[in-house]
N, C-alpha and C. Protein backbone atom coordinates (compact mmCIF):
# COMPACT_ATOMS: atom_id res chain seq x y z
N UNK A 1 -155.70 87.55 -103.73
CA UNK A 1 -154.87 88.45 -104.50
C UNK A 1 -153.69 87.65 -105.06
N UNK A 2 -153.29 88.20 -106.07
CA UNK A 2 -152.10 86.90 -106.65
C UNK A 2 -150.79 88.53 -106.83
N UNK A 3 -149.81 87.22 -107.14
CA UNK A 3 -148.46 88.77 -107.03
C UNK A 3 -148.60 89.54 -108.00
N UNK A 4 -149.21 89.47 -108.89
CA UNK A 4 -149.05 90.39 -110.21
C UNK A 4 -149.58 91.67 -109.83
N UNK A 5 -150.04 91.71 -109.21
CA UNK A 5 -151.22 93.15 -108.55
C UNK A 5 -149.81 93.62 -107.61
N UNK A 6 -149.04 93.26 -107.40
CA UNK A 6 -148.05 93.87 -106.43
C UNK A 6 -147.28 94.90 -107.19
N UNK A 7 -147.04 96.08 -107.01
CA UNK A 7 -145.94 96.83 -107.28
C UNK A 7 -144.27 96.81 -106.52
N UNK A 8 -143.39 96.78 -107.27
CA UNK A 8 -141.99 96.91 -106.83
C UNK A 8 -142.26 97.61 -105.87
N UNK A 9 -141.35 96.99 -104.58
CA UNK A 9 -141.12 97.81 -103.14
C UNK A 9 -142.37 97.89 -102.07
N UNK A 10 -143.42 96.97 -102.72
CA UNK A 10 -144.90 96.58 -102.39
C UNK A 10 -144.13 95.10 -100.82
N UNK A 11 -145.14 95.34 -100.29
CA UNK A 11 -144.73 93.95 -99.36
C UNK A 11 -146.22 93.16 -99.16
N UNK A 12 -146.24 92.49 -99.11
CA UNK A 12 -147.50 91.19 -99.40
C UNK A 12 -146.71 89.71 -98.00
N UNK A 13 -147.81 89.20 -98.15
CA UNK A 13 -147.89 87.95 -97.25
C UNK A 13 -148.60 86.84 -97.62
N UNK A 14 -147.83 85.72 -97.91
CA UNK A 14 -148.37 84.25 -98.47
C UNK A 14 -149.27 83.79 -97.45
N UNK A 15 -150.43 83.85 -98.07
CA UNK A 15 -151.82 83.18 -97.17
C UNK A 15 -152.45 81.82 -97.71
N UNK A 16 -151.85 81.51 -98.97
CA UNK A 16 -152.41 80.02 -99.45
C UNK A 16 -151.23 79.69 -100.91
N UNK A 17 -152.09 78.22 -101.04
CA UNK A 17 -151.50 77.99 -102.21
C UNK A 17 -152.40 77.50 -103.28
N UNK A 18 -152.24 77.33 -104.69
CA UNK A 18 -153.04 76.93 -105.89
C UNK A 18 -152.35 75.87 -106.90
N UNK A 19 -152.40 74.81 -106.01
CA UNK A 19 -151.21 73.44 -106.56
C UNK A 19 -151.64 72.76 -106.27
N UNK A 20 -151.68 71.74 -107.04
CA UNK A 20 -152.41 70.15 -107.70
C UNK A 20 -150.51 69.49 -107.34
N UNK A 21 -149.82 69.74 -108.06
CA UNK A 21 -148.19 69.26 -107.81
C UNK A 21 -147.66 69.34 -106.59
N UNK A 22 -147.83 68.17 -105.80
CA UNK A 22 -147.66 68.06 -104.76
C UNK A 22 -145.53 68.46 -104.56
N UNK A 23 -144.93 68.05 -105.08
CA UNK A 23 -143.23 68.49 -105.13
C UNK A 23 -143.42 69.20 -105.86
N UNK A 24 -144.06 70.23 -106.14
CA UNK A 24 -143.24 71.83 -106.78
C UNK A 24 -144.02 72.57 -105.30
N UNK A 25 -145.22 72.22 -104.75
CA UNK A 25 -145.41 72.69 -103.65
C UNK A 25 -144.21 72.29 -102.58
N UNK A 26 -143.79 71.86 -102.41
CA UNK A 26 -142.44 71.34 -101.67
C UNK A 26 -141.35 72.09 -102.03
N UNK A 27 -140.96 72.45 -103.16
CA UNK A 27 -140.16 73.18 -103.54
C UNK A 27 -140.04 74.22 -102.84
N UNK A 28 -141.49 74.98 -103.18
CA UNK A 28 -141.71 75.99 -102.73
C UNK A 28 -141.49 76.37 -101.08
N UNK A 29 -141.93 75.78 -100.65
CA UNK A 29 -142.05 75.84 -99.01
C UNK A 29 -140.72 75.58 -98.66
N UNK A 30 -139.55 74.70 -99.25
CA UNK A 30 -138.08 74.06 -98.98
C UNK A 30 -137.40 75.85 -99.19
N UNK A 31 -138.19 76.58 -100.19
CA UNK A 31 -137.49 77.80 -100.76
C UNK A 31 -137.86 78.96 -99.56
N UNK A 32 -138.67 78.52 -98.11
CA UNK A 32 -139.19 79.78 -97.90
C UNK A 32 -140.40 80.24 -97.67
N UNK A 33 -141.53 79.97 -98.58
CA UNK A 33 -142.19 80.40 -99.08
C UNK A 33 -143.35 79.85 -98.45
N UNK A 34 -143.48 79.79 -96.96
CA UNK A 34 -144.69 79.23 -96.20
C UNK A 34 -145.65 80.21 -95.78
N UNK A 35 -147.06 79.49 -95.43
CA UNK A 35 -147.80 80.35 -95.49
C UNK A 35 -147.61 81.21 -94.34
N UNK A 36 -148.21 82.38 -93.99
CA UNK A 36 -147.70 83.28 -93.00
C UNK A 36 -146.43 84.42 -93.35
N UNK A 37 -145.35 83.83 -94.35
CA UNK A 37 -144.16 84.76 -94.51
C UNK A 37 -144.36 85.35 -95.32
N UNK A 38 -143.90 86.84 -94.41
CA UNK A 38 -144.01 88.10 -95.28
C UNK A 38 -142.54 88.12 -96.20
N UNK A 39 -143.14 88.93 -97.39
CA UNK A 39 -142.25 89.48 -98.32
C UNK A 39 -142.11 90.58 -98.83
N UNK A 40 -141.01 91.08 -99.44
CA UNK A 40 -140.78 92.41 -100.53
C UNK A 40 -141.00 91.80 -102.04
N UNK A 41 -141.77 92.67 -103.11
CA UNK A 41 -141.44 91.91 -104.10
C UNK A 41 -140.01 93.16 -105.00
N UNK A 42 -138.71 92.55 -105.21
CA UNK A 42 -138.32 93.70 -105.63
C UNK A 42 -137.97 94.27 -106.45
N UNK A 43 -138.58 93.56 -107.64
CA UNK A 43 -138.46 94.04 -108.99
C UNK A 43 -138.70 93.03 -109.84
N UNK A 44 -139.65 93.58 -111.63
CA UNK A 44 -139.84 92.64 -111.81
C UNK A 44 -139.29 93.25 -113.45
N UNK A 45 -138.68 91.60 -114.25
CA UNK A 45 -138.07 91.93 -115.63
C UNK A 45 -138.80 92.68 -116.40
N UNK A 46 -138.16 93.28 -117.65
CA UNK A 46 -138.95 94.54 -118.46
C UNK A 46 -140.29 93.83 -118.99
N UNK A 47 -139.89 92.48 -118.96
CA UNK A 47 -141.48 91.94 -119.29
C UNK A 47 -142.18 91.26 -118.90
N UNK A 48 -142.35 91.64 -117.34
CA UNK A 48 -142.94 91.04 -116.48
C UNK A 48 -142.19 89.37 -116.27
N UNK A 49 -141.73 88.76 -116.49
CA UNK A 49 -141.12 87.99 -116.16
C UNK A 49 -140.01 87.26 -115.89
N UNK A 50 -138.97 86.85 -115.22
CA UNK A 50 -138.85 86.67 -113.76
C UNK A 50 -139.77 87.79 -112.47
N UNK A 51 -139.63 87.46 -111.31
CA UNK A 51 -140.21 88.42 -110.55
C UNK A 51 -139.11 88.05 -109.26
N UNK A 52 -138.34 88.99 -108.34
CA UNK A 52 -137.78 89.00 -107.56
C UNK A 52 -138.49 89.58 -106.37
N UNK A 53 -137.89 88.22 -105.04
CA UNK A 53 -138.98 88.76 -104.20
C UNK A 53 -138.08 88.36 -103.16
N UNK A 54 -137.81 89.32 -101.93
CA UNK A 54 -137.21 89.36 -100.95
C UNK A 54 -137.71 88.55 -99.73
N UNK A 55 -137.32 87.05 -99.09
CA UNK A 55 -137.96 86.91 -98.02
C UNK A 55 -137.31 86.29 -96.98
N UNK A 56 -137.00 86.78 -95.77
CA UNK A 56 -136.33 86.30 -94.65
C UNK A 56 -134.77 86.93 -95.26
N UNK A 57 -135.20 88.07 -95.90
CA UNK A 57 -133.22 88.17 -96.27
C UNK A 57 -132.68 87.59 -96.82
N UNK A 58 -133.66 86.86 -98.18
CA UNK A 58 -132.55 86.38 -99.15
C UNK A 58 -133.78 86.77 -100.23
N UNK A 59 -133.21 86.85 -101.37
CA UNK A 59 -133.65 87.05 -102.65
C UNK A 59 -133.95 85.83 -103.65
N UNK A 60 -135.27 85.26 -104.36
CA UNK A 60 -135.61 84.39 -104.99
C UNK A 60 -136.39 84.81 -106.06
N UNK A 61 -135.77 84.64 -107.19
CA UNK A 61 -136.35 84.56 -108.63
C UNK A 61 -137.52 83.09 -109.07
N UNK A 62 -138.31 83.68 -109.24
CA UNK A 62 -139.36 83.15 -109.49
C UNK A 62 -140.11 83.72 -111.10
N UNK A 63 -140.45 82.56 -111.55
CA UNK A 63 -141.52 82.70 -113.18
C UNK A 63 -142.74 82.98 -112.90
N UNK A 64 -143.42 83.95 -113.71
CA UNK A 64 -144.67 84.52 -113.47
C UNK A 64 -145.61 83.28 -113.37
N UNK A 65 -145.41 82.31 -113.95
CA UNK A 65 -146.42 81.10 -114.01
C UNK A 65 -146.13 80.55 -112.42
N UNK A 66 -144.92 80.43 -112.02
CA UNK A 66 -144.84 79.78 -111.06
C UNK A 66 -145.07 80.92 -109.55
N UNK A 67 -144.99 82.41 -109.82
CA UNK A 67 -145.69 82.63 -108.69
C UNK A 67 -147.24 82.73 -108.93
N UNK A 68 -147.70 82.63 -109.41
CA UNK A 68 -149.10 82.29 -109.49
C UNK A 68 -149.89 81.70 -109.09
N UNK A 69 -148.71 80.42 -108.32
CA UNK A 69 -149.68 79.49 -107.34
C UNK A 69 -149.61 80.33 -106.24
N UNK A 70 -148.67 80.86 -105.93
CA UNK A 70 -148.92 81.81 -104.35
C UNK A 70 -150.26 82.91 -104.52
N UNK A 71 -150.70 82.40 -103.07
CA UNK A 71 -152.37 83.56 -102.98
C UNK A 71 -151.91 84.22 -101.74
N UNK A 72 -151.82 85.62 -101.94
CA UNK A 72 -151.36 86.51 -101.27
C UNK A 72 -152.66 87.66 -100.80
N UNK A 73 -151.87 88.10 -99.68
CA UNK A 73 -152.38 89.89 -99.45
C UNK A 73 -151.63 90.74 -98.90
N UNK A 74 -151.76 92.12 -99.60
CA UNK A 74 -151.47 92.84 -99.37
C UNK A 74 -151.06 93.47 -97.79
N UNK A 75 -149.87 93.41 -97.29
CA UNK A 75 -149.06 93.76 -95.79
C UNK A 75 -148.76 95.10 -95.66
């Protein structure tokens, strides 16, 4: 499942990743974003892009391209 299928106030859980870029995968994980952690996603811009997503109690803006490497399911 990828985040776009998520609705605002939806909560999901990072179960993989879809990255060839070994440091933007680093990024990611430095941001949080390991596999196992659950999230809120909590709103997303009028046109779908940025996407705000709640995790461990802090809030991270993310680009639709760039959550796209996260492979999620539904929590």
């Amino acid at each position: 499942m990828k985040l776009r299928e998520l609705v605002p106030g939806q909560r999901g859980k990072i179960t993989g990743y879809c990255c060839r870029d070994r440091a933007y995968l680093q990024k990611l994980l430095r941001m949080g974003l390991i596999r196992g952690a659950l999230f809120t996603l909590v709103r997303r811009a009028p046109l779908g892009d940025p996407v705000v997503l709640e995790v461990n109690g802090c809030c991270l803006t993310l680009r639709q391209n760039e959550a796209e490497i996260l492979d999620i399911e539904s929590a």
